[in-house]
Protein backbone atom coordinates (compact mmCIF):
# COMPACT_ATOMS: atom_id res chain seq x y z
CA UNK A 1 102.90 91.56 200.68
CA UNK A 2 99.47 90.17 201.29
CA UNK A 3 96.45 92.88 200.42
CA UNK A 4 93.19 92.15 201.97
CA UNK A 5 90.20 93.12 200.10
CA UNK A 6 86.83 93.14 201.38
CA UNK A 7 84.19 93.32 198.42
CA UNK A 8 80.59 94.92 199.80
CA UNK A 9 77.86 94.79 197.26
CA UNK A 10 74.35 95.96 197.24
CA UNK A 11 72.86 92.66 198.87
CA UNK A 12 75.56 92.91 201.49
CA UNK A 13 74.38 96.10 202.82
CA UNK A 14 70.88 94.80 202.76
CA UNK A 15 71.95 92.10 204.44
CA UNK A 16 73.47 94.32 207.23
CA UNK A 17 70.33 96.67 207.17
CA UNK A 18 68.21 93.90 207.90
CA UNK A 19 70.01 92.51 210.48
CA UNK A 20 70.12 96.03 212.20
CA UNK A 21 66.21 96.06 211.66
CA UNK A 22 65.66 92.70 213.53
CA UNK A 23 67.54 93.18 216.41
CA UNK A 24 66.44 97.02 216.56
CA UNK A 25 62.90 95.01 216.54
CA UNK A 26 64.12 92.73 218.88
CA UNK A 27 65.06 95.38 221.72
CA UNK A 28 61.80 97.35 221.27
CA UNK A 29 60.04 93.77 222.04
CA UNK A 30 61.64 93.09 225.62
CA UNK A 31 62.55 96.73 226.29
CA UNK A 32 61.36 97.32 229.92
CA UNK A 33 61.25 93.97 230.60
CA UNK A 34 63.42 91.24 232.75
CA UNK A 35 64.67 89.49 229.58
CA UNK A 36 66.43 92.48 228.61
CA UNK A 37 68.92 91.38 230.88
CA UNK A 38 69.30 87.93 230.19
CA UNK A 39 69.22 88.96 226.31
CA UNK A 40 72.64 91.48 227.18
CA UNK A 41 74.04 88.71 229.16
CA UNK A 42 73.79 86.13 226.45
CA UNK A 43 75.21 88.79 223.83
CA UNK A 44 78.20 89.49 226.02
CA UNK A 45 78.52 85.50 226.07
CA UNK A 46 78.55 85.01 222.12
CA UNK A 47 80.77 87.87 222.02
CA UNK A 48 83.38 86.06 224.57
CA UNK A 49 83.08 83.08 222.37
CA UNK A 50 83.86 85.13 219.36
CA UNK A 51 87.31 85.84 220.99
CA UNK A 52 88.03 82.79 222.28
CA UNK A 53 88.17 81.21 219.18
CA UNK A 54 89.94 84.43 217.55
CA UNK A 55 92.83 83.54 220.07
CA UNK A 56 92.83 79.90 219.55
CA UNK A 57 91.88 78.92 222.61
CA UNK A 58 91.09 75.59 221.40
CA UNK A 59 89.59 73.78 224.72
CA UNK A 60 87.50 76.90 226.10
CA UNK A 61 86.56 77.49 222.64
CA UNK A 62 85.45 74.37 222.40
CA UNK A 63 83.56 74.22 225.71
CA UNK A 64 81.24 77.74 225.24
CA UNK A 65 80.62 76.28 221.40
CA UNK A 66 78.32 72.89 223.01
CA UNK A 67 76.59 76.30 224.90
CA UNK A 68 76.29 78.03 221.75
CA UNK A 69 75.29 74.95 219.60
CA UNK A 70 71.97 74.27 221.41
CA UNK A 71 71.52 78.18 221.97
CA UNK A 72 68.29 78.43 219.61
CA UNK A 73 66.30 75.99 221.99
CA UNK A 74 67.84 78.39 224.82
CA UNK A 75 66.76 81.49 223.12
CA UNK A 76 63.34 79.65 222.46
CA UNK A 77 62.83 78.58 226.03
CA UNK A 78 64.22 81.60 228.05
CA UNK A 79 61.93 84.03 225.26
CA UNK A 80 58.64 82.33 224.93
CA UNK A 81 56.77 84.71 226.37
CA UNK A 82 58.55 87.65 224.10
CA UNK A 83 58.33 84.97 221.01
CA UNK A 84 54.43 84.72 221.82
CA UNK A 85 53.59 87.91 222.04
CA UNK A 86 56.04 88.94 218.74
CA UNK A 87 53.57 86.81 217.02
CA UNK A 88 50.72 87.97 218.14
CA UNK A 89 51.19 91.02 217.32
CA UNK A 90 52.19 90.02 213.76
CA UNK A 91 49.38 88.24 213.42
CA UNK A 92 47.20 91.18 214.04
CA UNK A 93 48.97 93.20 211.45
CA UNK A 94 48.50 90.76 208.51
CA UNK A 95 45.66 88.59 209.57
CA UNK A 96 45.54 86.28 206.34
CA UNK A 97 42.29 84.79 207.39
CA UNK A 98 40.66 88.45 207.64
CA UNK A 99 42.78 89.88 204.28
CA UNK A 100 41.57 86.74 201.90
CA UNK A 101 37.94 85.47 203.70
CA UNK A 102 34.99 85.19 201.39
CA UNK A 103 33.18 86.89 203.59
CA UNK A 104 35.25 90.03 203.00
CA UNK A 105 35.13 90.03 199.37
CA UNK A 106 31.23 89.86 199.10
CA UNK A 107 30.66 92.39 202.30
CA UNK A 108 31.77 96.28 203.05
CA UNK A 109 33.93 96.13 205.74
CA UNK A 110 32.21 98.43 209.04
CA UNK A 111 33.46 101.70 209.67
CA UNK A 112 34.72 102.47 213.36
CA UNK A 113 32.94 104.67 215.70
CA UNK A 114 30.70 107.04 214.99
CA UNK A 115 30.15 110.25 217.08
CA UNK A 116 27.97 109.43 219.27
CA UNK A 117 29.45 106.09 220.54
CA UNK A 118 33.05 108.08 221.44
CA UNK A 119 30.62 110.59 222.96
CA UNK A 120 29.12 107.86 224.95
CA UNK A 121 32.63 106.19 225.84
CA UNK A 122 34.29 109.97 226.78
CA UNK A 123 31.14 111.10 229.00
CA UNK A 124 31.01 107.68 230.59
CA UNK A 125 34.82 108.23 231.22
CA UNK A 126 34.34 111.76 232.40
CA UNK A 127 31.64 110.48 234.96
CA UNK A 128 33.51 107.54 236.06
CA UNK A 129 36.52 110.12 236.77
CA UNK A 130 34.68 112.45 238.62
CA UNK A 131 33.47 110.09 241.28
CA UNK A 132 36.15 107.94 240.99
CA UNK A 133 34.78 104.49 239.81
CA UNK A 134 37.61 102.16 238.47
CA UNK A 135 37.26 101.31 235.05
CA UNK A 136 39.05 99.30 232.32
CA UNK A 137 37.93 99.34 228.93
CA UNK A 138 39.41 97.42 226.04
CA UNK A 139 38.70 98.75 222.33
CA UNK A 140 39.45 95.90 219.46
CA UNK A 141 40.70 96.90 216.31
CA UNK A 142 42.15 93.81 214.12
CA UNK A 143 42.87 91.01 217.13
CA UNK A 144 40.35 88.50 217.71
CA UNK A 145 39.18 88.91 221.57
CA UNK A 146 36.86 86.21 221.97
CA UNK A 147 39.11 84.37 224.22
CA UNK A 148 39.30 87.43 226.45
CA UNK A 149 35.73 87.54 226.13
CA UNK A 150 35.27 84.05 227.18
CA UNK A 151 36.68 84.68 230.49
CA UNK A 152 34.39 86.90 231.86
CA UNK A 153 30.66 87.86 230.91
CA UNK A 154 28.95 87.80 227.33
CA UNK A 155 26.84 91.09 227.04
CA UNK A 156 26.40 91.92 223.27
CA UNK A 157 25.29 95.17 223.69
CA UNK A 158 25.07 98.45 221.90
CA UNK A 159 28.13 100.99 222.86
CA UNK A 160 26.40 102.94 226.07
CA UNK A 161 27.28 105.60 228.47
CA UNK A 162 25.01 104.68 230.77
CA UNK A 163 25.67 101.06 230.69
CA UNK A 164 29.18 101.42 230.84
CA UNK A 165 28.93 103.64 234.44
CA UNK A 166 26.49 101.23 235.25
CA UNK A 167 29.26 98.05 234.46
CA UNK A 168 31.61 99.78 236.57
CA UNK A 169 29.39 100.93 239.61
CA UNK A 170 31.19 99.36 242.72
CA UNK A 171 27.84 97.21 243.69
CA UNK A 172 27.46 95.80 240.28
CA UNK A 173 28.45 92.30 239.55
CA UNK A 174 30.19 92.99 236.51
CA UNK A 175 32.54 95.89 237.85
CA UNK A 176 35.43 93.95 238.44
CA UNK A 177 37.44 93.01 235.81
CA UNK A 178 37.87 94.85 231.87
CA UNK A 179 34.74 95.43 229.29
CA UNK A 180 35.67 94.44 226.16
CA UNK A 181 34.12 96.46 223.17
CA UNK A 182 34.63 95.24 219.55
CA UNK A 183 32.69 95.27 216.34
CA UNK A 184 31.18 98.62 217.56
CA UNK A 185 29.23 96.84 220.61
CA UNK A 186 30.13 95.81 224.43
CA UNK A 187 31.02 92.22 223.75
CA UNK A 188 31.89 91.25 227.55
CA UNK A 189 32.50 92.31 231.01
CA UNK A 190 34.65 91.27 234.04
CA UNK A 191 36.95 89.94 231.66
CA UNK A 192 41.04 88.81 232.75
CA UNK A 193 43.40 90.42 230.79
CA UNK A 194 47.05 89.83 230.97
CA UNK A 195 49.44 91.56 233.44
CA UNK A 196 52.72 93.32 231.65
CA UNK A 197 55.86 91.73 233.46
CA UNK A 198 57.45 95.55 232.08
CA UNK A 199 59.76 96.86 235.37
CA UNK A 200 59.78 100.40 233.91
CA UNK A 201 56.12 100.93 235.08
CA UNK A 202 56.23 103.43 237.42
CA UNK A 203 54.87 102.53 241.18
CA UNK A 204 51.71 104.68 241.23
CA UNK A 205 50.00 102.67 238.74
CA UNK A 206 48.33 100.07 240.24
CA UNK A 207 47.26 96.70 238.87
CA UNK A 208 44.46 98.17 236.43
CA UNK A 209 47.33 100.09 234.80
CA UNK A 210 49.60 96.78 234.52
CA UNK A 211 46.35 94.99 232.72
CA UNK A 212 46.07 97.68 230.43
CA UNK A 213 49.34 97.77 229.59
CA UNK A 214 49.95 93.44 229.31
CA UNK A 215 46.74 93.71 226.86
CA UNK A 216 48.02 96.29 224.86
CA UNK A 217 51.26 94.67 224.35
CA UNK A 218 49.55 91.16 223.71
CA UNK A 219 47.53 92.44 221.28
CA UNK A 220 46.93 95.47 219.31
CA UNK A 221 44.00 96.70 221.15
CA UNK A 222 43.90 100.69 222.78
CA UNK A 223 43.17 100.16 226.15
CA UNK A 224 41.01 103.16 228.66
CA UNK A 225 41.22 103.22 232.10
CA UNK A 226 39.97 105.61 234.86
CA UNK A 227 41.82 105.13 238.13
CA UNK A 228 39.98 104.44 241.36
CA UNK A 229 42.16 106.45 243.65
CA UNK A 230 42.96 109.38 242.28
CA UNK A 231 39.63 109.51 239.13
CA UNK A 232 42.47 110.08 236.14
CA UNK A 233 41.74 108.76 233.00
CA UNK A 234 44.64 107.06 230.87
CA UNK A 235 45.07 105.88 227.19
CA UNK A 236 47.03 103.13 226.45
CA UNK A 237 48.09 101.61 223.39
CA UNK A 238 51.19 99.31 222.14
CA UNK A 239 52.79 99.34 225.31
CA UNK A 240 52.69 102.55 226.18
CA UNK A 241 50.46 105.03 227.92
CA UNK A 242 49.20 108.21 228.19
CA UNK A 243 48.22 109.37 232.54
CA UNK A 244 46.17 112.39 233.66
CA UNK A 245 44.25 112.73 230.27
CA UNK A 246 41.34 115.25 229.83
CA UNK A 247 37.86 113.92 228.07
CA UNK A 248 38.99 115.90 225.15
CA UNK A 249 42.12 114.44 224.73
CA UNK A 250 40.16 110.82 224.96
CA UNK A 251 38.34 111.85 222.28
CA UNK A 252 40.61 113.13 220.27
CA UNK A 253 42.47 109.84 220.71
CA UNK A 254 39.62 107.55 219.79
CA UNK A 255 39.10 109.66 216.66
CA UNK A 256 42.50 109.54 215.34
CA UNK A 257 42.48 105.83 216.31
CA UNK A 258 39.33 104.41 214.76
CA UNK A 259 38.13 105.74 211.17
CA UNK A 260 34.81 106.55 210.91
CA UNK A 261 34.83 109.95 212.80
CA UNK A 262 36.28 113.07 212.35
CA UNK A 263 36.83 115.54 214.86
């Protein structure tokens, strides 16, 4: 009589929580998105290996096991995109160079807004939405923008109302494309941001909506926009967002968002 025994220590089940956490991780990252499918379809195809070799099936086994031994450079090539962004957005959570500069050591780090420049962003907003003029508005937080900056035009200014409505005015130069505000000032304007490739956008949000969305997911930046057709204001941040919002629900966002103010 053979008795099996299957010893499960304390690293074991860490080992099996972890693995749980990474592909729980790992779903939240391409949720939405085309690779979703692929990602299910390669699953089911490790899984069919799994029980082609449990039933000795020596020469199929051996054929899907050349698939699976060069399926990391698969993964890597059919993910990049997913892989890119993953980093990204670790890199904005524990930016080394930010955590251990000099710079930081010897300096106090800025506080967020103050009242009056979310009172200039939500009355701005409010404006915009009332006469319906498109807008799309980036806030920074911890990513580095400057190469979103870069592709449109340097301003440098001080956080402004009026300069934001007058950005975004259909005759102006600048109104077509995303201002990009960070260190508490209006770094650029007309900038290209990236478009989400997420199917479970809904088809009344046009392609301001996508490029809200693609930036928020590319880095950790909250994203405003104010629609051109119908004048609602939305929120969006980490992928997701927040339609048909009221100027005090903006600024209760920005707030609870970015230190420095209190509501």
């Amino acid at each position: 009589m053979i008795t099996a025994f299957i010893t499960l220590g304390l690293f074991d089940i860490l080992d099996i929580l972890l693995v749980a956490f990474l592909l729980y991780q790992v779903y939240l990252l391409i949720r939405g998105t085309v690779a979703i499918n692929i990602f299910v379809g390669l699953f089911l195809f490790y899984l069919m290996w799994l029980l082609v070799r449990a039933l000795n099936m020596e020469l199929l086994s051996s054929i899907l096991g050349q698939f699976i031994g060069v399926g990391v450079i698969a993964l890597i090539i059919v993910f990049q995109q997913e892989i890119r962004r993953f980093l990204l957005i670790l890199g904005s959570k524990y930016n080394v160079n930010q955590k251990f500069s000099l710079e930081n050591w010897f300096t106090k780090d800025e506080v967020g807004f103050q009242e009056q420049e979310i009172a200039s962003i939500v009355t701005a907003c409010e404006h915009m939405s009332k006469s319906k003029t498109g807008a799309l508005i980036v806030i920074a937080k911890n990513s580095d923008l400057q190469a979103y900056a870069d592709t449109g035009k340097i301003v440098n200014s001080r956080v402004s109302g009026t300069l934001l409505e007058a950005i975004f005015f259909k005759n102006s130069p600048l109104h077509d494309g995303a201002v990009i505000i960070a260190n508490n000032r209006i770094l650029a304007a007309r900038c290209i941001l990236p478009v989400t490739d997420s199917t479970n956008i809904p088809g009344s949000l046009g392609l301001r909506h996508r490029a809200a969305i693609g930036m928020s997911q590319a880095t950790d930046s909250h994203v405003i926009t104010v629609s051109e057709e119908t004048g609602n204001i939305s929120y969006v941040m980490g992928g997701n967002i927040k339609v048909r919002i009221t100027g005090a629900d903006l600024k209760k966002f920005l707030a609870g968002d970015y230190s420095g103010f209190i509501v």
